[in-house]
N, C-alpha and C. Protein backbone atom coordinates (compact mmCIF):
# COMPACT_ATOMS: atom_id res chain seq x y z
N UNK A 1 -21.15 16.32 -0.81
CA UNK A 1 -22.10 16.52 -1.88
C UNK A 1 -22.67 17.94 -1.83
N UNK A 2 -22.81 18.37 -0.72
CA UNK A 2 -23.23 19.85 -0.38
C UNK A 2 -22.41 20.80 -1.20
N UNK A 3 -21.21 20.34 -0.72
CA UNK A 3 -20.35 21.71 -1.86
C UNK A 3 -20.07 21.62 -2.97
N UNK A 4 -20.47 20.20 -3.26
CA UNK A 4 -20.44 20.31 -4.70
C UNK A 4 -21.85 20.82 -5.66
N UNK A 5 -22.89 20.83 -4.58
CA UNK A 5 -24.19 21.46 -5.48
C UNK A 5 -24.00 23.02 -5.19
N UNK A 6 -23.44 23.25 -3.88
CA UNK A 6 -22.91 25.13 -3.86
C UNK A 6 -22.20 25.37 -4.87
N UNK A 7 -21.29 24.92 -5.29
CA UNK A 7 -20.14 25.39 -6.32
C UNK A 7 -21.51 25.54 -7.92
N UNK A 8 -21.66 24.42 -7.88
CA UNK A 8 -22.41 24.03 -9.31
C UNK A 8 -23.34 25.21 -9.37
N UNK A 9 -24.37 25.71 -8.09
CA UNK A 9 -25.28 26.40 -8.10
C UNK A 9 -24.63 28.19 -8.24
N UNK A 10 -23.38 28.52 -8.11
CA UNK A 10 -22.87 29.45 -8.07
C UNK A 10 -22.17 29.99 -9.46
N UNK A 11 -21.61 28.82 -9.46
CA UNK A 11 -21.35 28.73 -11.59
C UNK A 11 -22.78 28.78 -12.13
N UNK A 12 -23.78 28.47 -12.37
CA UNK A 12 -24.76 28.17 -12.60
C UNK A 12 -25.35 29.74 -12.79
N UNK A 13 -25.21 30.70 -11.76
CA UNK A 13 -25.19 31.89 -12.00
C UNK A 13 -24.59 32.94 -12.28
N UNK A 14 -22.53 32.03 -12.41
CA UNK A 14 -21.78 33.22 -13.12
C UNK A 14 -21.98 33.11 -14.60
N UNK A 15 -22.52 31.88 -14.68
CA UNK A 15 -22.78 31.40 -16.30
C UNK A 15 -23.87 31.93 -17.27
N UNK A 16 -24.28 32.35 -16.12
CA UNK A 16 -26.16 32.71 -16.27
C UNK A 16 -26.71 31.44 -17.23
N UNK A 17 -27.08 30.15 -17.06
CA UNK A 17 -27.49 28.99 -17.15
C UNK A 17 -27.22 28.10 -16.24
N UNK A 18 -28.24 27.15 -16.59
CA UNK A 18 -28.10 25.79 -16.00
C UNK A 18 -27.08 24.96 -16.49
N UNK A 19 -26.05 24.55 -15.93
CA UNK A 19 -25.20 23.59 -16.50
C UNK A 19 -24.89 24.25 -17.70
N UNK A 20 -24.19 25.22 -17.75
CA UNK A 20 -23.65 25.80 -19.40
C UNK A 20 -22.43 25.08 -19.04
N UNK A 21 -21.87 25.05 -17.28
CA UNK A 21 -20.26 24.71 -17.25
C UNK A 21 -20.21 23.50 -16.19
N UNK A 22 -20.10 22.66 -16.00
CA UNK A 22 -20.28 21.64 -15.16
C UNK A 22 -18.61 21.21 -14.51
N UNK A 23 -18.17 21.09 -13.43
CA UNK A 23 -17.57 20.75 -12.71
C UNK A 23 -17.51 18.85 -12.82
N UNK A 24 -16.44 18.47 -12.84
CA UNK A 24 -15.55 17.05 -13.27
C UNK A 24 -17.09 16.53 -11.92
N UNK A 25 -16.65 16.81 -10.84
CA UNK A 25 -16.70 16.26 -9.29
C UNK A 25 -18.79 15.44 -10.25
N UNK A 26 -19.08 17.09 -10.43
CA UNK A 26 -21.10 17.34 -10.49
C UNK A 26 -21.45 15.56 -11.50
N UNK A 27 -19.79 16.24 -12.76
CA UNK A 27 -20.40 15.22 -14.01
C UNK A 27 -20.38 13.55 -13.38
N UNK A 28 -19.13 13.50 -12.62
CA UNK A 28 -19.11 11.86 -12.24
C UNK A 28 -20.27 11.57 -11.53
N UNK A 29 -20.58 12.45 -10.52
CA UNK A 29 -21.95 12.41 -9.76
C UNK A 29 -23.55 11.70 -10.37
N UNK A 30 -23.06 12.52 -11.62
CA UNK A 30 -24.64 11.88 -12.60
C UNK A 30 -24.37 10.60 -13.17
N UNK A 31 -22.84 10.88 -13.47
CA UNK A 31 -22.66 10.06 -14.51
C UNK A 31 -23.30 7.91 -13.54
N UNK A 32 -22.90 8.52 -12.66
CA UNK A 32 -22.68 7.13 -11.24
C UNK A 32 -21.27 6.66 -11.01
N UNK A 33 -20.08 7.37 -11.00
CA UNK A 33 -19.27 7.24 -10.74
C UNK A 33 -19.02 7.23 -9.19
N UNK A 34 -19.59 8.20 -8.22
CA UNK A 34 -19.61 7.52 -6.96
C UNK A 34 -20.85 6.46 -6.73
N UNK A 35 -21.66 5.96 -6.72
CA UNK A 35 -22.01 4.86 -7.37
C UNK A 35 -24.07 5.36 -7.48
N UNK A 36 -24.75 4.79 -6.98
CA UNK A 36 -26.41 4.93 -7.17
C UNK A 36 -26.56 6.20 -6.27
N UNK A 37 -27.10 7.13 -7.39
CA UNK A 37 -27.86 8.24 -6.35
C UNK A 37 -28.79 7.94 -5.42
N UNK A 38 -28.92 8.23 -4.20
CA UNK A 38 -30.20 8.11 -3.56
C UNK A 38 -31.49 8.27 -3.97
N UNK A 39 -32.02 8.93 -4.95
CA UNK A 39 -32.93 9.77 -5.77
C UNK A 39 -32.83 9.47 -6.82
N UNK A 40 -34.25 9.77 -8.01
CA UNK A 40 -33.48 9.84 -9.20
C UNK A 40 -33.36 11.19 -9.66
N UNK A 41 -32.24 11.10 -10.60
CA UNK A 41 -31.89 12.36 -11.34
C UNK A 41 -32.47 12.48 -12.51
N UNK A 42 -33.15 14.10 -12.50
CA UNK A 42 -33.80 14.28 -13.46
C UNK A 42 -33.23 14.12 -14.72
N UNK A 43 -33.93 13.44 -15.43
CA UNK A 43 -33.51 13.04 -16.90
C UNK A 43 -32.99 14.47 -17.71
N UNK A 44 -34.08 15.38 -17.37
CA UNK A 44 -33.66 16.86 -18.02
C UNK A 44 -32.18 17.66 -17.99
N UNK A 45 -31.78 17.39 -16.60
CA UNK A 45 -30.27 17.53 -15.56
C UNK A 45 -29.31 16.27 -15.94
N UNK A 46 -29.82 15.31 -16.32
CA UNK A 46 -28.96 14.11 -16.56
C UNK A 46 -28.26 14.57 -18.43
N UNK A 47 -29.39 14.91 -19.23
CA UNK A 47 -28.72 15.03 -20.65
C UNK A 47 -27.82 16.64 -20.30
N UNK A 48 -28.46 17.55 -19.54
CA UNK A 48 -27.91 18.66 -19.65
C UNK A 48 -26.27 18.41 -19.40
N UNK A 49 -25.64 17.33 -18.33
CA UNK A 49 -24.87 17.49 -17.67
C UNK A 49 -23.67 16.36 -18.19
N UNK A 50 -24.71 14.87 -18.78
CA UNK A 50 -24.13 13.89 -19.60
C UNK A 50 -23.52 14.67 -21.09
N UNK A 51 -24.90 15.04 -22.32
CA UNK A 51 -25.01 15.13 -23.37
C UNK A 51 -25.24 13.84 -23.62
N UNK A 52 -24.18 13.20 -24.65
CA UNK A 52 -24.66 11.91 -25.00
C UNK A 52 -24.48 11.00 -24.24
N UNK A 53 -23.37 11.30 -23.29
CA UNK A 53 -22.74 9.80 -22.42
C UNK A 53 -23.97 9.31 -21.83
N UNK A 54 -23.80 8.09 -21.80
CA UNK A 54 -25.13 7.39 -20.60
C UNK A 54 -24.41 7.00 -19.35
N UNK A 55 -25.26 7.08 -18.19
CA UNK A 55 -25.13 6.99 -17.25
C UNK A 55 -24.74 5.36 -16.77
N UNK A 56 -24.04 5.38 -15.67
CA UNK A 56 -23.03 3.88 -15.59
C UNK A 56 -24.57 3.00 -14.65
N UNK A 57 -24.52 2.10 -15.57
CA UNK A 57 -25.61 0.96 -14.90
C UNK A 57 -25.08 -0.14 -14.05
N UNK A 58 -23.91 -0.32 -13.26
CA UNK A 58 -23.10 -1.29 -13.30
C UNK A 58 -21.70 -0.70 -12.15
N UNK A 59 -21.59 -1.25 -11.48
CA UNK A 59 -20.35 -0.69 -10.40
C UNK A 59 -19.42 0.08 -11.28
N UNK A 60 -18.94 1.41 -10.76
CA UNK A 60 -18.02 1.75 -11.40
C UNK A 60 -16.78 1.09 -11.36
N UNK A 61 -16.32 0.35 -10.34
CA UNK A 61 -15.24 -0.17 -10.19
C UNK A 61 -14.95 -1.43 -11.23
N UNK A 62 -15.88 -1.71 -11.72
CA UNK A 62 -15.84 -2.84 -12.70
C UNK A 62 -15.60 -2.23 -13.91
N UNK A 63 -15.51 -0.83 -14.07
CA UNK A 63 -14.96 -0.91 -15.46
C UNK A 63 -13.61 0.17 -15.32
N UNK A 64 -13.13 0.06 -14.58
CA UNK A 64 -11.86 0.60 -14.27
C UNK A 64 -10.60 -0.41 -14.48
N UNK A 65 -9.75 -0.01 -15.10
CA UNK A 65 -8.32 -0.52 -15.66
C UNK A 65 -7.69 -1.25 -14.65
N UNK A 66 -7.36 -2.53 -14.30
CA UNK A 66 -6.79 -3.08 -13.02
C UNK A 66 -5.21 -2.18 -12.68
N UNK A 67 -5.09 -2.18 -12.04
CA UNK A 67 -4.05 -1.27 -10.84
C UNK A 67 -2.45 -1.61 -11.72
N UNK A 68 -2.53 -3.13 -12.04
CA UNK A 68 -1.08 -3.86 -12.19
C UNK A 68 -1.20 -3.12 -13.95
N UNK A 69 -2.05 -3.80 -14.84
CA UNK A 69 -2.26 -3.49 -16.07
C UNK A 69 -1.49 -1.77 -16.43
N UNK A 70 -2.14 -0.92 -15.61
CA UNK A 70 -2.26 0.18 -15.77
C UNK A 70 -0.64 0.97 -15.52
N UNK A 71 -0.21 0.55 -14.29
CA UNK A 71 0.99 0.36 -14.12
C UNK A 71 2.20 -0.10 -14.96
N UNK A 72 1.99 -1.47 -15.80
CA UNK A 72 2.90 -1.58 -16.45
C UNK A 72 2.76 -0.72 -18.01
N UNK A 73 1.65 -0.02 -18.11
CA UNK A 73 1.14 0.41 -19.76
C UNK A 73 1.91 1.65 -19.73
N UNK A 74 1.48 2.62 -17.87
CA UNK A 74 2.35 3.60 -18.19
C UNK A 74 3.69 3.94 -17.92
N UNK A 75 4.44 2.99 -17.41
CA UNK A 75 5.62 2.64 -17.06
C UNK A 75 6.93 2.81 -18.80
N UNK A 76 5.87 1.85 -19.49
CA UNK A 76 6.31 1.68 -21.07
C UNK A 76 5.67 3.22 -21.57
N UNK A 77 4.61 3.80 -21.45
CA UNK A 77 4.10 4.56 -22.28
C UNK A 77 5.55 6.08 -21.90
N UNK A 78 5.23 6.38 -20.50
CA UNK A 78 5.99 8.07 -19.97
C UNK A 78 6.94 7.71 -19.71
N UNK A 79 7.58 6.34 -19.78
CA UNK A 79 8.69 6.32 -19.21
C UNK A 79 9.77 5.23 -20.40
N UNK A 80 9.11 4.98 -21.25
CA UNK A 80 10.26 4.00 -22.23
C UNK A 80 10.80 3.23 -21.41
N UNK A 81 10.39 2.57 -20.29
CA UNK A 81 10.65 1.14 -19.64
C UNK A 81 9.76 -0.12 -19.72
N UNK A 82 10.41 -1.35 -19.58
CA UNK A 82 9.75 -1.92 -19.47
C UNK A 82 10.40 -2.47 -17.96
N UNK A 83 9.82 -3.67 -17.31
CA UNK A 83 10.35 -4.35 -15.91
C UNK A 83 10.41 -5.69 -16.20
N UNK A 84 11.41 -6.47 -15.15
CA UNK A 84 11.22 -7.91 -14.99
C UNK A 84 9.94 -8.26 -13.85
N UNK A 85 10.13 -7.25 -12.56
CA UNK A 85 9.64 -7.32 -11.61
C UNK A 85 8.74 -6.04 -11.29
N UNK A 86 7.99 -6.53 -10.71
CA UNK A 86 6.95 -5.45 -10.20
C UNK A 86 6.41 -5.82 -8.85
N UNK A 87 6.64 -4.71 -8.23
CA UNK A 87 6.12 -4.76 -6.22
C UNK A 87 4.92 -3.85 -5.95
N UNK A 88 4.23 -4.10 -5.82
CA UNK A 88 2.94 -3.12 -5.54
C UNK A 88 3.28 -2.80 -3.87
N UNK A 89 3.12 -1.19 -3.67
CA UNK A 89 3.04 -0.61 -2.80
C UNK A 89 1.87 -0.35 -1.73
N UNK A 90 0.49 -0.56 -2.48
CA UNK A 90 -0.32 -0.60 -2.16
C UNK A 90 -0.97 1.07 -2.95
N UNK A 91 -2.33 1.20 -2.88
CA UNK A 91 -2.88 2.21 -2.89
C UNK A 91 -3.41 3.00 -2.19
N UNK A 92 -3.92 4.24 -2.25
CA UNK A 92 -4.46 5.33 -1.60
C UNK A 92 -5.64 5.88 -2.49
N UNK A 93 -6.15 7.06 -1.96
CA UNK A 93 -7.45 7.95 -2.38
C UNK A 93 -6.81 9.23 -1.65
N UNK A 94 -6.17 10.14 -2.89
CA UNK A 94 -5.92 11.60 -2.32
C UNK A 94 -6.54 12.47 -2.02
N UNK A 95 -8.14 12.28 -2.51
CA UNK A 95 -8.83 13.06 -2.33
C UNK A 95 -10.47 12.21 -1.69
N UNK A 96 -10.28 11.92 -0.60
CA UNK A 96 -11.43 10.95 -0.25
C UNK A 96 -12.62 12.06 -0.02
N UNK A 97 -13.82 11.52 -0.55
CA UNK A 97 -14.94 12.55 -0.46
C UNK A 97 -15.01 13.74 -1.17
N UNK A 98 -13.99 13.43 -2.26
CA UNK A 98 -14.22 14.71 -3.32
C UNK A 98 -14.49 14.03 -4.68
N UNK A 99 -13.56 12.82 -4.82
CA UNK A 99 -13.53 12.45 -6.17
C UNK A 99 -12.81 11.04 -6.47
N UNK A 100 -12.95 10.29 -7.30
CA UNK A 100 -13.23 8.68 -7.47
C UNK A 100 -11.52 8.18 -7.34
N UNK A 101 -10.68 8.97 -7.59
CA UNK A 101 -9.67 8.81 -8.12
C UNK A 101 -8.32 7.94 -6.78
N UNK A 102 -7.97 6.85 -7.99
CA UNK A 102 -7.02 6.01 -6.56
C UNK A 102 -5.97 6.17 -7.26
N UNK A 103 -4.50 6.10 -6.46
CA UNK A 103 -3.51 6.05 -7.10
C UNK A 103 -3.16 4.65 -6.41
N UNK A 104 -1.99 3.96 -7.54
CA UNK A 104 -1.73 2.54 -7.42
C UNK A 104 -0.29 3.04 -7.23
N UNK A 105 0.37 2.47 -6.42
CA UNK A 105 1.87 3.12 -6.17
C UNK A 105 3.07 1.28 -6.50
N UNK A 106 3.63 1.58 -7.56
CA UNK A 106 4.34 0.10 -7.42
C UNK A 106 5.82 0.73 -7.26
N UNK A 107 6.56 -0.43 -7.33
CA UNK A 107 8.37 -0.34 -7.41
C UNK A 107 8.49 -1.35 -8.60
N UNK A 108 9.65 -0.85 -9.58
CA UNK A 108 9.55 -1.43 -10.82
C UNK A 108 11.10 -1.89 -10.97
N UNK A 109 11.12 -3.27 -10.71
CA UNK A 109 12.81 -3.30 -10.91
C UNK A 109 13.46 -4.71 -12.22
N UNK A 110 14.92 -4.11 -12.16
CA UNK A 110 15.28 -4.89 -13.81
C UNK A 110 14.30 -4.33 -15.34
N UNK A 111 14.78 -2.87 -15.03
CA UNK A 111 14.18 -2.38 -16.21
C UNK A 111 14.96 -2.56 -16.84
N UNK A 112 14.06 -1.80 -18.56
CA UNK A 112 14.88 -2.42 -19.84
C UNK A 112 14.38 -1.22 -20.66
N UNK A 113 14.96 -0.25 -21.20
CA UNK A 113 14.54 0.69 -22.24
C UNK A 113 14.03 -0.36 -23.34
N UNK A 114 13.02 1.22 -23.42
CA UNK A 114 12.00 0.76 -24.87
C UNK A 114 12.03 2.28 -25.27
N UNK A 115 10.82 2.14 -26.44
CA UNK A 115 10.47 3.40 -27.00
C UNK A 115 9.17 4.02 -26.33
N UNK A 116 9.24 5.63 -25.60
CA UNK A 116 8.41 6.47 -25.40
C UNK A 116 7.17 6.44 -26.28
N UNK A 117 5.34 6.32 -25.73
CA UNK A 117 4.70 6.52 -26.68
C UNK A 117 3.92 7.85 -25.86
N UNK A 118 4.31 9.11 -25.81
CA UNK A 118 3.16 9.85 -25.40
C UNK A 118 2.17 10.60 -26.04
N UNK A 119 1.18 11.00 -25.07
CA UNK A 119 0.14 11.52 -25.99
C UNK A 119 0.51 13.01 -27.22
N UNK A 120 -0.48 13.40 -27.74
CA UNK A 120 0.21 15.16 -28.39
C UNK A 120 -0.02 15.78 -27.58
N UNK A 121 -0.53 15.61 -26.34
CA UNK A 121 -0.25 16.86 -25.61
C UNK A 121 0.24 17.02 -24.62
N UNK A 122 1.05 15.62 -24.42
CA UNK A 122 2.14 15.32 -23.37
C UNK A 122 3.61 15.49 -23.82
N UNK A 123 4.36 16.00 -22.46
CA UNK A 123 5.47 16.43 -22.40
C UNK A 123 6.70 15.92 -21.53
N UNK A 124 6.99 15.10 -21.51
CA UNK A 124 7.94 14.24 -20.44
C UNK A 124 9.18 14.01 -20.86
N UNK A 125 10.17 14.32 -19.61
CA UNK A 125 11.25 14.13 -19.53
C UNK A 125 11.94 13.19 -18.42
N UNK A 126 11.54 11.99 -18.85
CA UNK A 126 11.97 11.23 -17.34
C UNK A 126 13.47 11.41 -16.92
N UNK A 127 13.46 11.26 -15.61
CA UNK A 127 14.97 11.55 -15.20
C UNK A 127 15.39 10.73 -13.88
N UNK A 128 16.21 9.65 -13.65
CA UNK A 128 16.22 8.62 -12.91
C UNK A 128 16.98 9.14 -11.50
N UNK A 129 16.56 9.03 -10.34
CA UNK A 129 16.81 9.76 -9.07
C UNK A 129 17.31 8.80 -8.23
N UNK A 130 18.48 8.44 -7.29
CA UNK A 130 18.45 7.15 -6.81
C UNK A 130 17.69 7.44 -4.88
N UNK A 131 16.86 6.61 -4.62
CA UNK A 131 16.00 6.53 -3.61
C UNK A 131 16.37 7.75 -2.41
N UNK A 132 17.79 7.71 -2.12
CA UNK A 132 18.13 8.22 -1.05
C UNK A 132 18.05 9.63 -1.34
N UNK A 133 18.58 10.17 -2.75
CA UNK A 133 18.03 11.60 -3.27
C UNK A 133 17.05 12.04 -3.25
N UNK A 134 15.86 11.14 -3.47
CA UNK A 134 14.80 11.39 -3.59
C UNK A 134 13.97 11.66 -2.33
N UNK A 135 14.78 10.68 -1.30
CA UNK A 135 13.81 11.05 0.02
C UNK A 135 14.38 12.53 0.51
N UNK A 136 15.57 12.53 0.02
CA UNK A 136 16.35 14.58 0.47
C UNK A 136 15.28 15.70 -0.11
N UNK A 137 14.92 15.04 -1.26
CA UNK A 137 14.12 16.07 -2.07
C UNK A 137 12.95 16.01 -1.52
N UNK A 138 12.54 14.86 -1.28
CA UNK A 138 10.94 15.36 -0.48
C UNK A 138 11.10 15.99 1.31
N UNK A 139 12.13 15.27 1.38
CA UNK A 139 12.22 15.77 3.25
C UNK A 139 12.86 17.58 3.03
N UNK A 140 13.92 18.09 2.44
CA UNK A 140 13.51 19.51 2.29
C UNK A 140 12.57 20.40 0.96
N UNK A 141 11.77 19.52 0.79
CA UNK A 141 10.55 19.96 0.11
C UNK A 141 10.58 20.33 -1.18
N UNK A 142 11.29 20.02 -1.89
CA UNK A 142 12.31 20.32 -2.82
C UNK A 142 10.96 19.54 -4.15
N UNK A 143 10.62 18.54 -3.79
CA UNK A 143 9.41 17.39 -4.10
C UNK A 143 8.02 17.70 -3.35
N UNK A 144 7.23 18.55 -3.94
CA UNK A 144 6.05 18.71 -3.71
C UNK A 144 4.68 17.70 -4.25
N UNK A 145 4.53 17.29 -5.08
CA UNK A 145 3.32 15.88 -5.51
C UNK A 145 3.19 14.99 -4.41
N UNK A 146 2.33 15.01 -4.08
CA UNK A 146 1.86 14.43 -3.00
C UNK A 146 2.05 13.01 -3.55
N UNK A 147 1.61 12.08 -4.86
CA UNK A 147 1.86 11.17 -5.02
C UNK A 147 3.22 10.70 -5.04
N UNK A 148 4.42 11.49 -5.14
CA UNK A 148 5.55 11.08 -5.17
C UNK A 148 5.85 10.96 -3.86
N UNK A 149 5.56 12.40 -3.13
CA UNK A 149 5.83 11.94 -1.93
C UNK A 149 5.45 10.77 -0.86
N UNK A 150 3.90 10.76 -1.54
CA UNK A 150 3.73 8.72 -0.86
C UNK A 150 4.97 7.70 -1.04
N UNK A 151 4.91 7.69 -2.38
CA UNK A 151 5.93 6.43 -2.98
C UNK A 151 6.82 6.26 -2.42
N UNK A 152 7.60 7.27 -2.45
CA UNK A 152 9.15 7.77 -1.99
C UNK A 152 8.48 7.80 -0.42
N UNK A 153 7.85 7.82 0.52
CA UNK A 153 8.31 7.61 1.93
C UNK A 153 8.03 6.09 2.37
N UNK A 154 6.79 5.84 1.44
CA UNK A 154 6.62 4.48 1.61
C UNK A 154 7.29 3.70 1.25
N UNK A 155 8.75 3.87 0.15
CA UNK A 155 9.22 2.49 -0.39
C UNK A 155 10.66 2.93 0.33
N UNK A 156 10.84 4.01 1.21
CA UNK A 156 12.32 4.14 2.19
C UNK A 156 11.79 3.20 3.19
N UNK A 157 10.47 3.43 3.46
CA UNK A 157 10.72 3.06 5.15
C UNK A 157 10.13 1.38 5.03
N UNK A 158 10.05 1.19 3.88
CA UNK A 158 9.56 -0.82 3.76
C UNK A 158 11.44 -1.20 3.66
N UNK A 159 11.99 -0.73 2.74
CA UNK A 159 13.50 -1.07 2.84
C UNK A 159 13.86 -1.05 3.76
N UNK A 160 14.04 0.35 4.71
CA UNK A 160 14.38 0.65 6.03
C UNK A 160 14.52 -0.67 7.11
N UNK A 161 13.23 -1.12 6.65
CA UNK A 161 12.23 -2.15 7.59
C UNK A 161 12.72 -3.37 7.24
N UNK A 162 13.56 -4.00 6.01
CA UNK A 162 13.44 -4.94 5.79
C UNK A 162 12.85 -5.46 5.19
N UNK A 163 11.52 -5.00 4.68
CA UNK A 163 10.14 -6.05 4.20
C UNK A 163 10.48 -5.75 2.82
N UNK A 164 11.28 -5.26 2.31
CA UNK A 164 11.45 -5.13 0.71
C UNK A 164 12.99 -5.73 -0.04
């Protein structure tokens, strides 16, 4: 939390204002996305930093998209698949103590083309890799995303293992 009020307080003076530019990390902060401030936040700092949004009264985790849901929406959405089967890998937090964000890692098998829906300002070219390529590409680094590289070591070494 410290460096996130250094950063804020440093913009704060390349900006020459208060909150002219607010940082993702500052806004979830007010918003209650890591969950009840200790304190309250000044209402004055709360609109500066909200505007209109109101602040979350209510666990954030309760209004977050379930893991499976989300998974199969963008599976169909970036990828024009759909599945018979779906294996959850389990999840992670790539950035623990910075920011809210979990990734849900599944394995999607007996797909079935559909039609691509992406956003306008998305750009995707899916391109199908078979497992053992994929672990070459991350083991000589070839595959930098840290989320891929979870997936891909975690779903070699459950096969590896048997458990898949």
């Amino acid at each position: 939390m410290s460096q996130m009020v250094g950063v804020q307080a440093t913009v704060n003076v390349l900006t020459g204002g208060r909150y002219k530019n607010v940082s993702k990390e500052i806004k979830a902060y007010v918003k209650g996305e890591y969950g009840r401030a200790p304190g309250k936040i000044d209402p004055e700092v709360q609109k500066l930093v909200l505007g209109d949004e109101k602040p979350i009264t209510q666990r954030y985790a309760d209004l977050l998209e379930p893991g499976f849901e989300k998974a199969k929406r963008e599976l169909g959405e970036e990828c024009g698949l759909t599945a018979d089967n779906y294996i959850s890998l389990g999840q992670f937090y790539p950035t623990v103590g910075y920011d809210t964000e979990v990734i849900y890692t599944w394995v999607a098998t007996g797909l079935h083309k559909t039609q691509m829906h992406l956003d306008a300002d998305e750009f995707l070219t899916p391109d199908r890799v078979p497992l053992e390529k994929a672990y070459q590409m991350v083991m000589s680094g070839e595959i930098k995303d840290g989320k891929t590289i979870a997936g891909v070591l975690k779903l070699k070494a459950l096969l590896d293992e048997g458990k898949l």
